[in-house]
C-alpha atoms as a PDB file:
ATOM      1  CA  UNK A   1       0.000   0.000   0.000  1.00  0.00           C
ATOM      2  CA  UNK A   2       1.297   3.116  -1.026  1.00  0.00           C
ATOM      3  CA  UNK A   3       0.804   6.233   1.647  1.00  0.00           C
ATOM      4  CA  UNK A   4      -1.664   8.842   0.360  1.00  0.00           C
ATOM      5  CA  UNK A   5      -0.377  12.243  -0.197  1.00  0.00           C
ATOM      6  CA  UNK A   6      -2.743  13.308   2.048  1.00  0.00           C
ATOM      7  CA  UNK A   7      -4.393  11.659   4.779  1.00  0.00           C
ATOM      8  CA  UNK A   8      -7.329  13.241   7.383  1.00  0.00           C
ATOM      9  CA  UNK A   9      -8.297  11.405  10.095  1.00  0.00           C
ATOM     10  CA  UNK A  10     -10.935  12.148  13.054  1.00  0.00           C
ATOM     11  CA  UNK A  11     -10.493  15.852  12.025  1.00  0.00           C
ATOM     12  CA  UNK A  12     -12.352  18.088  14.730  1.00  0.00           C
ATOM     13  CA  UNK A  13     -11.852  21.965  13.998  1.00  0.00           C
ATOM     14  CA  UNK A  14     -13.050  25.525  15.884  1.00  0.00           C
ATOM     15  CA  UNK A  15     -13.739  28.785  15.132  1.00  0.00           C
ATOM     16  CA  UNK A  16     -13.463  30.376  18.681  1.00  0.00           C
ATOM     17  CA  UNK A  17     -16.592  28.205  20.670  1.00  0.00           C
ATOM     18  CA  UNK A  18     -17.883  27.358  17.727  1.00  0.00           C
ATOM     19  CA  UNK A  19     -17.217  23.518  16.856  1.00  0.00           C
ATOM     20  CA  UNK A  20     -17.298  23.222  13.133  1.00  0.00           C
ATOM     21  CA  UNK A  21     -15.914  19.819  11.937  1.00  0.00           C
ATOM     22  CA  UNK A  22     -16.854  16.837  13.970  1.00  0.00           C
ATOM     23  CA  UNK A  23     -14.237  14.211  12.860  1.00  0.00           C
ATOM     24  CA  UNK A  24     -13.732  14.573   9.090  1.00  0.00           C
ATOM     25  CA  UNK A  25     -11.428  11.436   7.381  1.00  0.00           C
ATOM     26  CA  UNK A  26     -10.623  11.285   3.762  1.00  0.00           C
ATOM     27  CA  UNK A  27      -7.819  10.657   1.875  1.00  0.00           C
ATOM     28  CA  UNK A  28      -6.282  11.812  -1.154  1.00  0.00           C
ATOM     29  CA  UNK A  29      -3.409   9.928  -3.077  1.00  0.00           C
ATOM     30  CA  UNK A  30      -0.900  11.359  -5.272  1.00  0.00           C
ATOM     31  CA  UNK A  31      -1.792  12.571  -8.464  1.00  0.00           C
ATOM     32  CA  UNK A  32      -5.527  12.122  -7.859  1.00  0.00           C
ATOM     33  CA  UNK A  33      -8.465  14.794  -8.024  1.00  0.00           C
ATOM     34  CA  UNK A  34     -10.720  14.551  -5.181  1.00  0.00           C
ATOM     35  CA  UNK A  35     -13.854  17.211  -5.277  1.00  0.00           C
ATOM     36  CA  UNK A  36     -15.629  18.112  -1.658  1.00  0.00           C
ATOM     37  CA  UNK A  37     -19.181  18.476  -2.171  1.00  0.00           C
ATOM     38  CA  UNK A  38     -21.864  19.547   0.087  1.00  0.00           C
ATOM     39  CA  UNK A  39     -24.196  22.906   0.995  1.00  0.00           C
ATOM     40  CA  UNK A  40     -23.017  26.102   2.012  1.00  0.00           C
ATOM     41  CA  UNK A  41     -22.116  25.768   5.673  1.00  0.00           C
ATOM     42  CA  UNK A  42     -21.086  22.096   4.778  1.00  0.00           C
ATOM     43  CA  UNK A  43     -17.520  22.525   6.612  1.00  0.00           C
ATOM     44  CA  UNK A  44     -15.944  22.307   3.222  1.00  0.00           C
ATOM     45  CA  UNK A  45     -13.652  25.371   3.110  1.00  0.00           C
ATOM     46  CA  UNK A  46     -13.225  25.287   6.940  1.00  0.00           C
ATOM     47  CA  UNK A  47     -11.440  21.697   6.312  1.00  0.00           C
ATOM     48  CA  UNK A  48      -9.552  23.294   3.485  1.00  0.00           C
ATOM     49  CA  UNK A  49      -8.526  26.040   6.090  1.00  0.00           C
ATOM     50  CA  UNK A  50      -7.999  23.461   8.656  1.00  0.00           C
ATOM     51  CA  UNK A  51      -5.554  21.455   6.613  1.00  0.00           C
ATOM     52  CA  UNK A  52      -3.378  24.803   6.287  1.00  0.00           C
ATOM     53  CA  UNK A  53      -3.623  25.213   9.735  1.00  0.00           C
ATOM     54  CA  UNK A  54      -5.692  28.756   9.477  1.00  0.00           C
ATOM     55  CA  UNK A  55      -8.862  27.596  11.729  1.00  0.00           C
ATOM     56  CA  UNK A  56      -8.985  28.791  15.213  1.00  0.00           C
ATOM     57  CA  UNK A  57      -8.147  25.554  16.570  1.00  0.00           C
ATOM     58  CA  UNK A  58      -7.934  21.569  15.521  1.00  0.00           C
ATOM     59  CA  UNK A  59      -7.584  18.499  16.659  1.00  0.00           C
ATOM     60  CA  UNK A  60      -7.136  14.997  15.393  1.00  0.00           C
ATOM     61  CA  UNK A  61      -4.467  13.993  12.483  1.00  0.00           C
ATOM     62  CA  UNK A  62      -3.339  15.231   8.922  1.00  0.00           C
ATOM     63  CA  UNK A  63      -1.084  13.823   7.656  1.00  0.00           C
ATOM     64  CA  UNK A  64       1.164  15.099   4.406  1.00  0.00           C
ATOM     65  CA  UNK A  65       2.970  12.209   2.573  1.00  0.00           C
ATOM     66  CA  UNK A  66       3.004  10.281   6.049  1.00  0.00           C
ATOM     67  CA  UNK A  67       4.342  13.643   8.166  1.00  0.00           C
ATOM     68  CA  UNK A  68       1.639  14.284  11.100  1.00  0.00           C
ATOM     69  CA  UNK A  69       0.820  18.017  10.598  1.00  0.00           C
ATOM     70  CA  UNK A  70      -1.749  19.091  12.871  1.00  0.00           C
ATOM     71  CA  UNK A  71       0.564  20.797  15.477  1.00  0.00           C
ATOM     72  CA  UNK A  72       2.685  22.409  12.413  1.00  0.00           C
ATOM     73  CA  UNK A  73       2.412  25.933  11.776  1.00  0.00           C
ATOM     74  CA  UNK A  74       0.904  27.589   8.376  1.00  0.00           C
ATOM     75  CA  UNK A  75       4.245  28.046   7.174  1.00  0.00           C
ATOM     76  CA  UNK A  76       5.945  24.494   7.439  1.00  0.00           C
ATOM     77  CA  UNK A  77       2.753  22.945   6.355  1.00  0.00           C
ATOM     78  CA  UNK A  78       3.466  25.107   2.932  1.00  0.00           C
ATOM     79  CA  UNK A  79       6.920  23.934   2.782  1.00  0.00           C
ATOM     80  CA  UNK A  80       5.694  20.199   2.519  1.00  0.00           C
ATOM     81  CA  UNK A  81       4.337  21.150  -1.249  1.00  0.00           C
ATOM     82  CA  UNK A  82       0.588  22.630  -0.170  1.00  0.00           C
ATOM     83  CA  UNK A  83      -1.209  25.416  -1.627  1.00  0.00           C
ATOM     84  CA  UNK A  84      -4.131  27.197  -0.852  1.00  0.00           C
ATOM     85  CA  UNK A  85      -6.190  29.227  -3.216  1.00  0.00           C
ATOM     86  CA  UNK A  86      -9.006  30.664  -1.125  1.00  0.00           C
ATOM     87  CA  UNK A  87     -12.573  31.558  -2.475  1.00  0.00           C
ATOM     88  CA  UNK A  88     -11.820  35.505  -1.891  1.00  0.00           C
ATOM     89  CA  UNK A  89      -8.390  34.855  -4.768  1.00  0.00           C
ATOM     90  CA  UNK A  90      -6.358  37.623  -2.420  1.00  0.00           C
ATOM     91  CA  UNK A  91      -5.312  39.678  -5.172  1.00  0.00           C
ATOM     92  CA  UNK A  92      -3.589  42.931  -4.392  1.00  0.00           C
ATOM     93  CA  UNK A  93      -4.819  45.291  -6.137  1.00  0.00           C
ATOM     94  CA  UNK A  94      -1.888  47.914  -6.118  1.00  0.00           C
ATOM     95  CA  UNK A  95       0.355  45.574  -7.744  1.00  0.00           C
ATOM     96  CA  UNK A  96       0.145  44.954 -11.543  1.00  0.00           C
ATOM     97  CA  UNK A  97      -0.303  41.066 -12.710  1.00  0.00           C
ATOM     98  CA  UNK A  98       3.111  39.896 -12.790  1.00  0.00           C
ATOM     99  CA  UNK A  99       4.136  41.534  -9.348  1.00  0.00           C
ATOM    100  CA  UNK A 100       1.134  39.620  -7.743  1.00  0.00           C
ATOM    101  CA  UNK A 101       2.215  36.451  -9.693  1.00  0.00           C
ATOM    102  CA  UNK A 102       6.224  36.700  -8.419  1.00  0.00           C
ATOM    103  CA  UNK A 103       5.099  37.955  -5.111  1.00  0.00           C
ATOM    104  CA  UNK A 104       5.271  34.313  -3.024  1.00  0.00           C
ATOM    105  CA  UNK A 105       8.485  32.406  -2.370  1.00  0.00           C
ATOM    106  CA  UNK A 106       9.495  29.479  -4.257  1.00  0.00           C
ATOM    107  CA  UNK A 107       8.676  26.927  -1.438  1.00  0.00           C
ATOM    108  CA  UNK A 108       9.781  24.007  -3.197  1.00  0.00           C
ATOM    109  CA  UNK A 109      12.245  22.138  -6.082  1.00  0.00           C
ATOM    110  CA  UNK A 110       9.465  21.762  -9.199  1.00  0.00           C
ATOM    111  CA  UNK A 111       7.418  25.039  -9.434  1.00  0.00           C
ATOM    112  CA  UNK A 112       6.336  26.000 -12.403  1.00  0.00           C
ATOM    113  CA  UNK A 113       8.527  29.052 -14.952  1.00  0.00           C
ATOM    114  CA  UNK A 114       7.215  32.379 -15.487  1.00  0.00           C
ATOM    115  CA  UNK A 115       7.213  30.999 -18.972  1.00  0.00           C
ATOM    116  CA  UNK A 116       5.619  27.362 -18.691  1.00  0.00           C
ATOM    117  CA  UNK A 117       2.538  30.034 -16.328  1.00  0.00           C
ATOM    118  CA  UNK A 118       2.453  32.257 -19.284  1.00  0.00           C
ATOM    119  CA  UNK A 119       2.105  29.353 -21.870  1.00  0.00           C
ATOM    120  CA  UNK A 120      -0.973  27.745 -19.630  1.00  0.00           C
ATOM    121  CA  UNK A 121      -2.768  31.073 -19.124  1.00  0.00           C
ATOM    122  CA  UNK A 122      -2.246  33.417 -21.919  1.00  0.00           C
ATOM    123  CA  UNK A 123      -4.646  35.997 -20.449  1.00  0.00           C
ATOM    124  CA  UNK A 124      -1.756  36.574 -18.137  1.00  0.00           C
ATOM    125  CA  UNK A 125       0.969  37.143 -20.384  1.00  0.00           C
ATOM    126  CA  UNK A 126      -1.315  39.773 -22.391  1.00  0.00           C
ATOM    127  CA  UNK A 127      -2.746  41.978 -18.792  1.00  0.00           C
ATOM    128  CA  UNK A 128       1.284  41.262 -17.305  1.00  0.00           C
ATOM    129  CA  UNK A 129       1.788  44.920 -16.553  1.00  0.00           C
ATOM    130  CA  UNK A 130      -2.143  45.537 -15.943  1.00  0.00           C
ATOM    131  CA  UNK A 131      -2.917  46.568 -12.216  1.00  0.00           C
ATOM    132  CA  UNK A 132      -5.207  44.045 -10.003  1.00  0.00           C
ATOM    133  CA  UNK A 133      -7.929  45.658  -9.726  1.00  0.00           C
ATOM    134  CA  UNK A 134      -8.167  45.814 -13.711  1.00  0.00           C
ATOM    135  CA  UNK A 135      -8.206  42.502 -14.554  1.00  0.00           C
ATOM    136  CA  UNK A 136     -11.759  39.991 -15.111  1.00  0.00           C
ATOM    137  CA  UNK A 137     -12.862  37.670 -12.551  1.00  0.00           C
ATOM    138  CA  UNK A 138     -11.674  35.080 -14.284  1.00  0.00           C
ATOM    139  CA  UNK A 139      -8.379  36.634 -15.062  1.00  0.00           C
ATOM    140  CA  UNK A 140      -8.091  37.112 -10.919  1.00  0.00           C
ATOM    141  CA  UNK A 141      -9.129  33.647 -10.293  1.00  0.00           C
ATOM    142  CA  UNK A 142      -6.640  32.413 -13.076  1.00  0.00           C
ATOM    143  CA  UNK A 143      -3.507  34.350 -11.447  1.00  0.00           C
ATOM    144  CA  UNK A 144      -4.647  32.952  -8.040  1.00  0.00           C
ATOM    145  CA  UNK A 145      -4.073  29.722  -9.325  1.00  0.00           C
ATOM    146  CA  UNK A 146      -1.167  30.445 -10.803  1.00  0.00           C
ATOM    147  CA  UNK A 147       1.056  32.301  -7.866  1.00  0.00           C
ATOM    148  CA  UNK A 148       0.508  28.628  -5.915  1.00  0.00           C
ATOM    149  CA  UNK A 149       1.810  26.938  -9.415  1.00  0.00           C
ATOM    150  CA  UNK A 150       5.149  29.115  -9.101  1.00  0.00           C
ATOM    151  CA  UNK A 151       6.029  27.894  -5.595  1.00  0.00           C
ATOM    152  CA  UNK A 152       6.748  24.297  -6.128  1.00  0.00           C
ATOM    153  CA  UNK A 153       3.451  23.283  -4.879  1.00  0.00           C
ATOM    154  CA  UNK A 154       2.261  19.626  -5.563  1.00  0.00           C
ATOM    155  CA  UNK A 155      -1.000  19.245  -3.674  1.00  0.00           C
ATOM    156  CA  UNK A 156      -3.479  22.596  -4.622  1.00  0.00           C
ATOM    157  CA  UNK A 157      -6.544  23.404  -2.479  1.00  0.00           C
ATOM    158  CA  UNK A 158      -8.764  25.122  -4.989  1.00  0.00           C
ATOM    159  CA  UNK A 159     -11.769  26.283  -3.015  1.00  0.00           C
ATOM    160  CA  UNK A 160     -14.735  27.464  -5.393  1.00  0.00           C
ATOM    161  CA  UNK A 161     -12.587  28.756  -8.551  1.00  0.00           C
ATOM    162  CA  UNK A 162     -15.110  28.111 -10.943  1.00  0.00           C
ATOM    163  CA  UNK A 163     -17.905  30.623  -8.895  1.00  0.00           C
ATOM    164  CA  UNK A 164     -19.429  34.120 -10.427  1.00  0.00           C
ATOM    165  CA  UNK A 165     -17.663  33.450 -13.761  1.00  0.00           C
ATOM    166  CA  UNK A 166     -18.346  33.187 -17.289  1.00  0.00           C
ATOM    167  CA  UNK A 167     -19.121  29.549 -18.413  1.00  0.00           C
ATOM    168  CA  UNK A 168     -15.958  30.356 -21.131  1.00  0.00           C
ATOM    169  CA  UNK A 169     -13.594  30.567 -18.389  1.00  0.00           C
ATOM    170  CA  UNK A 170     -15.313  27.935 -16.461  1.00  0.00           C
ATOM    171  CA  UNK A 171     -14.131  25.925 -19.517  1.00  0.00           C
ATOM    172  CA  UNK A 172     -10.697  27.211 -19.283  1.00  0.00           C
ATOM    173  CA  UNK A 173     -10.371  26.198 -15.951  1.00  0.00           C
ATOM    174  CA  UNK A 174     -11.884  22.877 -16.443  1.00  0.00           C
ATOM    175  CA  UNK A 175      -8.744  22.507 -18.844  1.00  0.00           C
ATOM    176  CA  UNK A 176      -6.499  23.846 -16.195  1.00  0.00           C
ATOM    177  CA  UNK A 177      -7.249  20.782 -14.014  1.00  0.00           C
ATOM    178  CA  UNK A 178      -7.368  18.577 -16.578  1.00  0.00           C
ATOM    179  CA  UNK A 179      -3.501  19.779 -17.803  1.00  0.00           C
ATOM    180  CA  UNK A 180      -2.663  19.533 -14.203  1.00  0.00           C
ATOM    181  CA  UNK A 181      -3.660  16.487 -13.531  1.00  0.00           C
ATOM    182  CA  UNK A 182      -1.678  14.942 -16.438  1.00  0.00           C
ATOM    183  CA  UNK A 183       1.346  16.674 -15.090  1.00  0.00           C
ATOM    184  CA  UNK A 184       1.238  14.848 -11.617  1.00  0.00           C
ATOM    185  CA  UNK A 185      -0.487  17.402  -9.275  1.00  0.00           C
ATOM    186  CA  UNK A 186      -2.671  16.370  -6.467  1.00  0.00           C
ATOM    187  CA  UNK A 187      -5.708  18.947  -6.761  1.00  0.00           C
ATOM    188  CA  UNK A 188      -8.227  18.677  -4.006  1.00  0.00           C
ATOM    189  CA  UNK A 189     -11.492  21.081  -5.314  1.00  0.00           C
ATOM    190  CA  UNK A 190     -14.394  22.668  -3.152  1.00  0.00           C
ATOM    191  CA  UNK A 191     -17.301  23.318  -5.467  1.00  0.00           C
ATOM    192  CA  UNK A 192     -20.842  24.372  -5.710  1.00  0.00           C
ATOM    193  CA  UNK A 193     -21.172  24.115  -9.392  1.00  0.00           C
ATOM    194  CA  UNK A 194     -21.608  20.344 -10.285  1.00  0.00           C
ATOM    195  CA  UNK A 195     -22.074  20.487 -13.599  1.00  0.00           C
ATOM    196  CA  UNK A 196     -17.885  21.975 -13.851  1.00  0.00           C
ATOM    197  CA  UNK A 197     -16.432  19.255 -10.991  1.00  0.00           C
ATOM    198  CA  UNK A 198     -18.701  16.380 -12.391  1.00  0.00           C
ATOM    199  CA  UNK A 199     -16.268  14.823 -15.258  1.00  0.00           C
ATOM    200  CA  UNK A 200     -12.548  16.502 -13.157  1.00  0.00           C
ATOM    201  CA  UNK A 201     -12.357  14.279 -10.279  1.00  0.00           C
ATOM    202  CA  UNK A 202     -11.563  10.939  -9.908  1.00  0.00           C
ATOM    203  CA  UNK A 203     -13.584  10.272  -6.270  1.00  0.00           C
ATOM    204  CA  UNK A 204     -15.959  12.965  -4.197  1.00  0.00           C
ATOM    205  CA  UNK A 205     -16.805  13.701  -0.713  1.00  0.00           C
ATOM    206  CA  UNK A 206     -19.759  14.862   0.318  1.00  0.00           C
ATOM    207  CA  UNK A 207     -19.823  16.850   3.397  1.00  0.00           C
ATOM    208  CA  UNK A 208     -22.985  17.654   6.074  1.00  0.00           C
ATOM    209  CA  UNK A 209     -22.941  19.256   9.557  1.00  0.00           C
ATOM    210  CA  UNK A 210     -18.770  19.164   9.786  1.00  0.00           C
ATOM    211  CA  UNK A 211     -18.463  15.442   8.538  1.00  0.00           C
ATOM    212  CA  UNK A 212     -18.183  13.395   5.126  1.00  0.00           C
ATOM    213  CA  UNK A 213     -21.145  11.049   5.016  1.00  0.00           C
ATOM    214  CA  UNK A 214     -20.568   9.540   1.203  1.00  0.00           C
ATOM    215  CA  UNK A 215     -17.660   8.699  -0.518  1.00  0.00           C
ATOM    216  CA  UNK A 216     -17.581   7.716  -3.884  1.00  0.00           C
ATOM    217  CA  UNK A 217     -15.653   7.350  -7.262  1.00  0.00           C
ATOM    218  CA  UNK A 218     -15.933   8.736 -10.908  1.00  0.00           C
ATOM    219  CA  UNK A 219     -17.452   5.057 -12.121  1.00  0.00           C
ATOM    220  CA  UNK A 220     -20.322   5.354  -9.063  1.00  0.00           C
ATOM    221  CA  UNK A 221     -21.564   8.569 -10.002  1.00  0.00           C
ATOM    222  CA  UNK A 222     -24.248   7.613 -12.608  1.00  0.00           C
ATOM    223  CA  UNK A 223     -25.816   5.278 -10.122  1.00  0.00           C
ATOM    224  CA  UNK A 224     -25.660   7.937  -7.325  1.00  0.00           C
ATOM    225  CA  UNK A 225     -27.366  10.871  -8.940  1.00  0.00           C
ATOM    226  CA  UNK A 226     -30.410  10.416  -7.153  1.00  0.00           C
ATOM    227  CA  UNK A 227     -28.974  10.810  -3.048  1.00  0.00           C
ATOM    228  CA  UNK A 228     -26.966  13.458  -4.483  1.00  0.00           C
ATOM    229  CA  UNK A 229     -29.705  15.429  -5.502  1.00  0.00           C
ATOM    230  CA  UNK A 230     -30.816  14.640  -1.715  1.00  0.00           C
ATOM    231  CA  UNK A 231     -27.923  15.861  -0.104  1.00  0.00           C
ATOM    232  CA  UNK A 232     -27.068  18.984  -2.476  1.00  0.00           C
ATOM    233  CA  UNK A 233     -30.596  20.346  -3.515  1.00  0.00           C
ATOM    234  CA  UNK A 234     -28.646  19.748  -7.068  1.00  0.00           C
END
């Protein structure tokens, strides 16, 4: 048995008092795409934060290519090849394109050239010198992605990247994580839209009240339609 790239286990989490996962385990294993499904106040994107180690407080184990990382701090957790791209994109809008996209370290051997960024989002190359706050939605969202691709980042947390946009660049990004995927990346995806994670990822999770209740693969999907439709109001 080969150890999963990343493995969550009795995952409790805390925002202040309030207790919102209670005991999350999944795993993910290198090179696969998993997708987290579930309604809004699921505890999708507080396991995403969780796993980074930016909730209040958490308990229980998370492991990183067999490393326990629950008492690590943000930044060491980083340094073992994670990246977070949070729903809000965190783009600063004083800087042009390019500054955002050079402004992280290179955490790790691997990341991706200026170059090989440029040649998987265009968009970039062309708004390089264009301020933040100028570019689309999509074109933030895109160079969101991208600043985690420069930093030698193997395992991405995308968290909603397909939401409020254009179903063109929904399409762009579905070939994103398709191109990634081929290239060895472990992508772990929170999504509401369905109908974009649906044919990227190779098993889901769906999530209720802090907990993933269903687990199930790409080939299982067809025959669970139905309880999805139960659990997501799909």
């Amino acid at each position: 048995m080969t150890t999963p790239f990343l493995e969550v286990t009795d995952l409790h989490g805390w925002y202040g008092e309030s207790h919102v996962l209670h005991g999350v385990n999944f795993h993910v294993n290198e090179g696969e795409v998993v997708t987290l499904l579930g309604r809004n106040g699921a505890g999708r994107t507080s396991t995403m934060r969780a796993i980074m180690g930016l909730i209040g407080s958490r308990k229980g184990s998370i492991k990183v290519r067999g490393a326990e990382t629950i008492a690590m701090a943000t930044h060491r957790i980083a340094r073992l090849g994670l990246g977070y791209c949070p729903e809000e994109r965190g783009i600063f809008s004083s800087l042009s394109c390019e500054e955002n996209l050079m402004l992280p370290p290179q955490l790790a051997e691997g990341g991706m050239s200026v170059e090989q960024i440029y040649g998987m989002f265009p968009n970039l190359k062309e708004r390089a010198s264009s301020q933040g706050t100028r570019l689309s939605g999509g074109e933030q969202q895109m160079l969101a992605v991208a600043r985690i691709l420069r930093t030698g980042a193997k395992l991405l947390l995308l968290d909603e990247i397909s939401e409020g946009l254009a179903p063109v660049i929904v399409q762009k990004l579905a070939e994103m994580v398709i191109a990634l995927r081929k290239q060895g990346y472990t992508i772990v995806m929170v999504e509401q839209n369905f109908v974009f994670a649906a044919p990227l990822a190779d098993r889901f999770m769906v999530m209720e009240h802090g907990q993933v209740i269903q687990q199930f693969t790409q080939a299982e999907l067809p025959s669970r339609m139905d309880r999805l439709h139960e659990y997501l109001g799909v």
